[in-house]
C-alpha atoms as a PDB file:
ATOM      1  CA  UNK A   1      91.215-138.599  51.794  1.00  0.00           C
ATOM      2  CA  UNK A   2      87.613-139.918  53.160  1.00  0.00           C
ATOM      3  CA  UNK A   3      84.935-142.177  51.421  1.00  0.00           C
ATOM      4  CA  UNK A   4      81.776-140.092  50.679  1.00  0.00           C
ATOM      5  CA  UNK A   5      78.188-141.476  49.954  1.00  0.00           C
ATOM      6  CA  UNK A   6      76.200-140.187  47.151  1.00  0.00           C
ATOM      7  CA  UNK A   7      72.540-141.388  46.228  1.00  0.00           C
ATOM      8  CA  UNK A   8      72.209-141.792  42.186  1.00  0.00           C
ATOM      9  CA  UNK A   9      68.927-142.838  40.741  1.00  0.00           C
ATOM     10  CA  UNK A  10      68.150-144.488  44.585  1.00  0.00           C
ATOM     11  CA  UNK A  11      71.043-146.265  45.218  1.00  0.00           C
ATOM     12  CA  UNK A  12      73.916-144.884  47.116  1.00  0.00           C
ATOM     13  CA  UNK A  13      77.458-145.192  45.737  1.00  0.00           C
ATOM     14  CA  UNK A  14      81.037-144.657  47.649  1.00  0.00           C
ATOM     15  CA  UNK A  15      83.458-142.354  46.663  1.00  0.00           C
ATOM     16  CA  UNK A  16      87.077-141.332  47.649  1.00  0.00           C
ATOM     17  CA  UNK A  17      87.350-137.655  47.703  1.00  0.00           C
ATOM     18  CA  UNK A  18      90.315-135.328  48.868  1.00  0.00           C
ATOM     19  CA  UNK A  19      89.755-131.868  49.953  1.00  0.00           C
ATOM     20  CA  UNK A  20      91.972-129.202  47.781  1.00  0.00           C
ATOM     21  CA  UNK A  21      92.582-125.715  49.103  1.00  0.00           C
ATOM     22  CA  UNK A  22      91.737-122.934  45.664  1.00  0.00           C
ATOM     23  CA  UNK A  23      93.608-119.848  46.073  1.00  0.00           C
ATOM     24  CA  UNK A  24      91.357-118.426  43.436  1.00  0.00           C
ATOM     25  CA  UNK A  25      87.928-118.723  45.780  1.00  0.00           C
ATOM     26  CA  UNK A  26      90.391-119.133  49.256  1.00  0.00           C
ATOM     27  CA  UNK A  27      88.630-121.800  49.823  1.00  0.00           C
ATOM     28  CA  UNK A  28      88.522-125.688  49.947  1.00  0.00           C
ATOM     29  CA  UNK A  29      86.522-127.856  47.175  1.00  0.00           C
ATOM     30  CA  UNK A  30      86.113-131.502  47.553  1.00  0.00           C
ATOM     31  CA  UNK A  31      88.032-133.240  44.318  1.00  0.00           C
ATOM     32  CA  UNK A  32      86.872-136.991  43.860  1.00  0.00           C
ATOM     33  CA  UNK A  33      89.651-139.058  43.240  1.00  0.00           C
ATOM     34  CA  UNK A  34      88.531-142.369  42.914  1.00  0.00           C
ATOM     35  CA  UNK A  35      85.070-145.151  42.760  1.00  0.00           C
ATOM     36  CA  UNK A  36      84.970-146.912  46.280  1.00  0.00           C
ATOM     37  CA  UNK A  37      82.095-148.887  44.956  1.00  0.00           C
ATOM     38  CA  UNK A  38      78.355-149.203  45.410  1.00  0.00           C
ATOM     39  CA  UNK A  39      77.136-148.755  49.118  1.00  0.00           C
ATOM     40  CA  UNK A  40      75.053-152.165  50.886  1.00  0.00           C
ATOM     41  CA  UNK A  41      73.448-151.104  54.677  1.00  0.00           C
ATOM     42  CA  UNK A  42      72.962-154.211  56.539  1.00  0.00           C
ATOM     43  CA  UNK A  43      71.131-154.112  59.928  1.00  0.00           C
ATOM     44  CA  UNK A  44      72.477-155.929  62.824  1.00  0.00           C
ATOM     45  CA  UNK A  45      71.879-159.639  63.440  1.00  0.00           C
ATOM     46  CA  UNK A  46      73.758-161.401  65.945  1.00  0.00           C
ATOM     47  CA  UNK A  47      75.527-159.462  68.631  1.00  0.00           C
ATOM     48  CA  UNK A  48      77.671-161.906  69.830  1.00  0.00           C
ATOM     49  CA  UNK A  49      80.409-160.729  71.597  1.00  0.00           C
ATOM     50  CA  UNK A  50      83.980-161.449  70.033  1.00  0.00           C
ATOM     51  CA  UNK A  51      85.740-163.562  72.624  1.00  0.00           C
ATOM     52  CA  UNK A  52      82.543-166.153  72.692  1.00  0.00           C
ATOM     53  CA  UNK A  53      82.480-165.834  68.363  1.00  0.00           C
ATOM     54  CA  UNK A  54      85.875-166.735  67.986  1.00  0.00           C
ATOM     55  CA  UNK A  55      85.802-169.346  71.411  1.00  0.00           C
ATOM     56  CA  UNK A  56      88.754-167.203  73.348  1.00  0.00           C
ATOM     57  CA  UNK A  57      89.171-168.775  77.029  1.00  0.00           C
ATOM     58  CA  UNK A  58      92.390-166.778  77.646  1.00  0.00           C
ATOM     59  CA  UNK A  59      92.466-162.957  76.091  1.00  0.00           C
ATOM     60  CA  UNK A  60      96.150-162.624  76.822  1.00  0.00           C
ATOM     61  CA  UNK A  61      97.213-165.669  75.235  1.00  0.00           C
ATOM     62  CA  UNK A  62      95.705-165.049  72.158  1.00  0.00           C
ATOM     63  CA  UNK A  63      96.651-161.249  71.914  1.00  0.00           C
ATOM     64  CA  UNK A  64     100.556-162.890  72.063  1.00  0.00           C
ATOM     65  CA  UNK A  65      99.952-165.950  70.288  1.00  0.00           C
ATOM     66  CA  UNK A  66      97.954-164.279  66.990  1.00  0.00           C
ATOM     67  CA  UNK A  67      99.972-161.391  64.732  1.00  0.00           C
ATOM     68  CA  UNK A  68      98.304-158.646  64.344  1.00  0.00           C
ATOM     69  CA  UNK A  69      97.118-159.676  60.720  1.00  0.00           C
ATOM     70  CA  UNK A  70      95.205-163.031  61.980  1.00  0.00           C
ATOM     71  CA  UNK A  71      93.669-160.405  64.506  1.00  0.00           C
ATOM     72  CA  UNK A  72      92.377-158.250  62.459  1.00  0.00           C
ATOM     73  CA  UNK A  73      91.053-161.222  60.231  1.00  0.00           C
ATOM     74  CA  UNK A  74      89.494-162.762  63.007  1.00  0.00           C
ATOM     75  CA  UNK A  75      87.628-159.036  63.570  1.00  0.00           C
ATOM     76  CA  UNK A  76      86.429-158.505  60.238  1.00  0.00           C
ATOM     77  CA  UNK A  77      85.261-162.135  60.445  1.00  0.00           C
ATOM     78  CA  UNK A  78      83.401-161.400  63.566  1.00  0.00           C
ATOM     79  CA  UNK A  79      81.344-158.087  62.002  1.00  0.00           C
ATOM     80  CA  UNK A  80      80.643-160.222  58.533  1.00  0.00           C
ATOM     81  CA  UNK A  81      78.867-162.210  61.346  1.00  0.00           C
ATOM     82  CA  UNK A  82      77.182-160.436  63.232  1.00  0.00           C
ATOM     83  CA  UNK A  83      75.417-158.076  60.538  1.00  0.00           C
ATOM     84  CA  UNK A  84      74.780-161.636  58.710  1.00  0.00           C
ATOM     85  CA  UNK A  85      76.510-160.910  55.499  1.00  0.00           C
ATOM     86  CA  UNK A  86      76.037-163.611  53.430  1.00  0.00           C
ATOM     87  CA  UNK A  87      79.776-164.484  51.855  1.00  0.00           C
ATOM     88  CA  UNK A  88      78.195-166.200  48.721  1.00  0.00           C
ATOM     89  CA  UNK A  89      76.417-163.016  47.283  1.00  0.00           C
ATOM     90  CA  UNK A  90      79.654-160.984  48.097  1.00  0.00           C
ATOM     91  CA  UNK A  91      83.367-162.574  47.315  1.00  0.00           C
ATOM     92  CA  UNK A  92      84.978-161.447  50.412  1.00  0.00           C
ATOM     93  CA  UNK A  93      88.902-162.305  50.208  1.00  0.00           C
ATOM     94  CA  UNK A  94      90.528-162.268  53.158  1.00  0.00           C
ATOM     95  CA  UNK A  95      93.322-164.562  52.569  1.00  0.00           C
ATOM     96  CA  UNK A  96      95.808-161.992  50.671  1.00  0.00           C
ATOM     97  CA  UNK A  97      95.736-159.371  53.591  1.00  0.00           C
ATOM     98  CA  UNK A  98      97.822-157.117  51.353  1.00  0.00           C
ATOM     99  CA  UNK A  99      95.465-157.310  48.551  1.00  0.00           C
ATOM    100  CA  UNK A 100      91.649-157.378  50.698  1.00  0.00           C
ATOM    101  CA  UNK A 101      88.767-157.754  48.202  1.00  0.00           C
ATOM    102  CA  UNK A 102      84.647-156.854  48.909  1.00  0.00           C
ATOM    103  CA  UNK A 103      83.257-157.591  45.654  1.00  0.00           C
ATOM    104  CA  UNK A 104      79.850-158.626  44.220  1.00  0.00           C
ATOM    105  CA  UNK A 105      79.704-159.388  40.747  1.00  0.00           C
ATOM    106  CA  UNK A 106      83.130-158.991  40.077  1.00  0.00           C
ATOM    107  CA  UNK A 107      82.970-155.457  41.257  1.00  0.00           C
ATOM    108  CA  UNK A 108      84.078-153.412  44.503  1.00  0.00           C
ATOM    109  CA  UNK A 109      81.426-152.412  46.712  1.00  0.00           C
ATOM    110  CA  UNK A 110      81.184-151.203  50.219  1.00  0.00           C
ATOM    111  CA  UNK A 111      79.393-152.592  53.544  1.00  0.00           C
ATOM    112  CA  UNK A 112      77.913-149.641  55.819  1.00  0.00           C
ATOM    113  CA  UNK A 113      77.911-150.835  58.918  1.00  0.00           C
ATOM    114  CA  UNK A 114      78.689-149.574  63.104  1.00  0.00           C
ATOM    115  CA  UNK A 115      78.484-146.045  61.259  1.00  0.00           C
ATOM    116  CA  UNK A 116      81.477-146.718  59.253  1.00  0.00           C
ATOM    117  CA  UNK A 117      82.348-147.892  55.755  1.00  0.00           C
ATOM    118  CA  UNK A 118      83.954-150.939  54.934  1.00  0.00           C
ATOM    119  CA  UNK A 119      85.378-151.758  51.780  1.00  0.00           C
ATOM    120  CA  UNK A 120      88.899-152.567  50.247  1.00  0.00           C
ATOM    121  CA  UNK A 121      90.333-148.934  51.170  1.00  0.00           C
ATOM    122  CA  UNK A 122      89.301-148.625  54.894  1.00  0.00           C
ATOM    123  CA  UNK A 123      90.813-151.900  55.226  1.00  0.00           C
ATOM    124  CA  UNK A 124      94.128-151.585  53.445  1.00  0.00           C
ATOM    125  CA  UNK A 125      94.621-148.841  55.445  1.00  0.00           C
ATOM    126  CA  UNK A 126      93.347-150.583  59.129  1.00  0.00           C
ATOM    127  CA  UNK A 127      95.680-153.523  57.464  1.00  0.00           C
ATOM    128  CA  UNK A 128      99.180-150.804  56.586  1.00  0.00           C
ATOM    129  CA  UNK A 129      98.806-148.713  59.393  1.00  0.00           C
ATOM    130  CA  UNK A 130     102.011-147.851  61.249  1.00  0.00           C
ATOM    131  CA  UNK A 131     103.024-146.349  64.295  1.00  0.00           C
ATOM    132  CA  UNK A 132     105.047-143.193  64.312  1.00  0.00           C
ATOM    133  CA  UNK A 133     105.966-142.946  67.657  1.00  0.00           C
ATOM    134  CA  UNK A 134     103.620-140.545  69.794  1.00  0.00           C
ATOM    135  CA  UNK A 135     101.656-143.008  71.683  1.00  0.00           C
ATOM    136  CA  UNK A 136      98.687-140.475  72.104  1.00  0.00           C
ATOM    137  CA  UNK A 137      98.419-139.854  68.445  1.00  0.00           C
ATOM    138  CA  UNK A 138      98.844-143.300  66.824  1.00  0.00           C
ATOM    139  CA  UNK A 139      96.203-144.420  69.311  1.00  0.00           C
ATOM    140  CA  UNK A 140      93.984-142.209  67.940  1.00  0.00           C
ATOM    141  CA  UNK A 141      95.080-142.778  64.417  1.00  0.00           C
ATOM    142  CA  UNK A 142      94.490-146.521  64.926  1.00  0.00           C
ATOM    143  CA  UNK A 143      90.861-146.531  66.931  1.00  0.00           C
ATOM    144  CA  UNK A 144      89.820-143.985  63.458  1.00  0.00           C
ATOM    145  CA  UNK A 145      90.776-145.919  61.659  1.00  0.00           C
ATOM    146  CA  UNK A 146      88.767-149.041  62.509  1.00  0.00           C
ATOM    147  CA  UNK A 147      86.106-146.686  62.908  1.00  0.00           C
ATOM    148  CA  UNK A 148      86.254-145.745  59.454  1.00  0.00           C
ATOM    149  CA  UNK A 149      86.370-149.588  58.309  1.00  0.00           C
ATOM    150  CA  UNK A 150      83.094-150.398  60.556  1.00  0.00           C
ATOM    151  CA  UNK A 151      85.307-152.624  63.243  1.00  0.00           C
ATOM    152  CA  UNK A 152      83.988-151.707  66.605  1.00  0.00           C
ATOM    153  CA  UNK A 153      86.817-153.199  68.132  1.00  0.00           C
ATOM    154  CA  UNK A 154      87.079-154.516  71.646  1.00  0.00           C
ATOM    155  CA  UNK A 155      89.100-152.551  74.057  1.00  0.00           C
ATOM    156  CA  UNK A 156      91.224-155.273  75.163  1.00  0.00           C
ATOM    157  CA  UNK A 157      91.680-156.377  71.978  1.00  0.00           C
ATOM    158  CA  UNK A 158      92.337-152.489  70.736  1.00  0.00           C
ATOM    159  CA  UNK A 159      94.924-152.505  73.937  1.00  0.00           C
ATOM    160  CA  UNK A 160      96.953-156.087  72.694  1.00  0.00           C
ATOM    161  CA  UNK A 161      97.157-154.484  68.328  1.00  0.00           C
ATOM    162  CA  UNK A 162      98.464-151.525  69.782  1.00  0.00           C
ATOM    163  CA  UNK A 163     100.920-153.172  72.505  1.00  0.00           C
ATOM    164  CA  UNK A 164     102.408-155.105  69.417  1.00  0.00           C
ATOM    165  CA  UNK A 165     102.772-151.816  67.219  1.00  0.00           C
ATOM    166  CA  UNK A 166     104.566-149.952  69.383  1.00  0.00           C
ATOM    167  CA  UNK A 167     106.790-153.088  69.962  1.00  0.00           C
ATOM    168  CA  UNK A 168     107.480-153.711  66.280  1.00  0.00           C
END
């Protein structure tokens, strides 16, 4: 599954879309599956850098000291800031982690941003992911995976998620 974009009437809208192989053709057709929501491009504001936004004086301490859940809050926190979006136009609910929200009006919608698109699917699955064992691949797995929810994570901080998934 992947989010695609499509412009309607000049405004772009997200959807989630699987690929399905037709024996009939022998070849693959995109099916859409599912409304991601309507697509907001926001320009960035304030590159701060993540350990001075979230006033870190010791990396390792905090990479042991926060689960990986406060983490990744603290990360989506970070790219809210820095592309300036403005959390009373858009209900952002971070609080149940299992249950994210991006929302305007009452309804889902999705922040383009870093070249990836994040909205309450990319973000479940950032939030769910699980290792599998193979180092190499779930390190790949996980760094897509933030790509695909916008988060252009910090390499240290990529390092310390990963160190505690392959630990838990």
């Amino acid at each position: 599954m992947f989010l695609r974009i499509k412009k309607i009437k000049g405004k772009e809208y997200a959807y989630i879309v699987k690929n399905e192989w037709k024996t009939t053709s022998k070849g693959s057709r995109q099916k859409v599956i599912g409304y991601a929501g309507r697509v907001y491009r926001f320009d960035l504001k304030n590159n701060a850098d993540f350990l001075q936004f979230m006033k870190i004086d010791n990396l390792e301490d905090y990479t042991c000291e926060y689960n990986i859940n406060m983490i990744l809050t603290d990360l989506i926190e970070w790219e809210l800031f820095k592309y300036d979006i403005n959390k009373q136009e858009f209900s952002i609910d971070l609080n149940e982690l299992n249950n994210i929200k991006i929302q305007k009006k009452n309804r889902n919608v999705v922040f383009l941003i870093n070249d990836g698109l994040m909205c309450n699917l990319t973000l479940k699955n950032l939030l769910e992911f699980k290792a599998e064992g193979d180092e190499e691949t779930d390190g790949y797995k996980l760094a897509k995976a933030f790509v695909e929810a916008g988060i252009k994570v910090p390499q240290e901080i990529f390092v310390g998620i990963f160190g505690k998934l392959n630990t838990s």
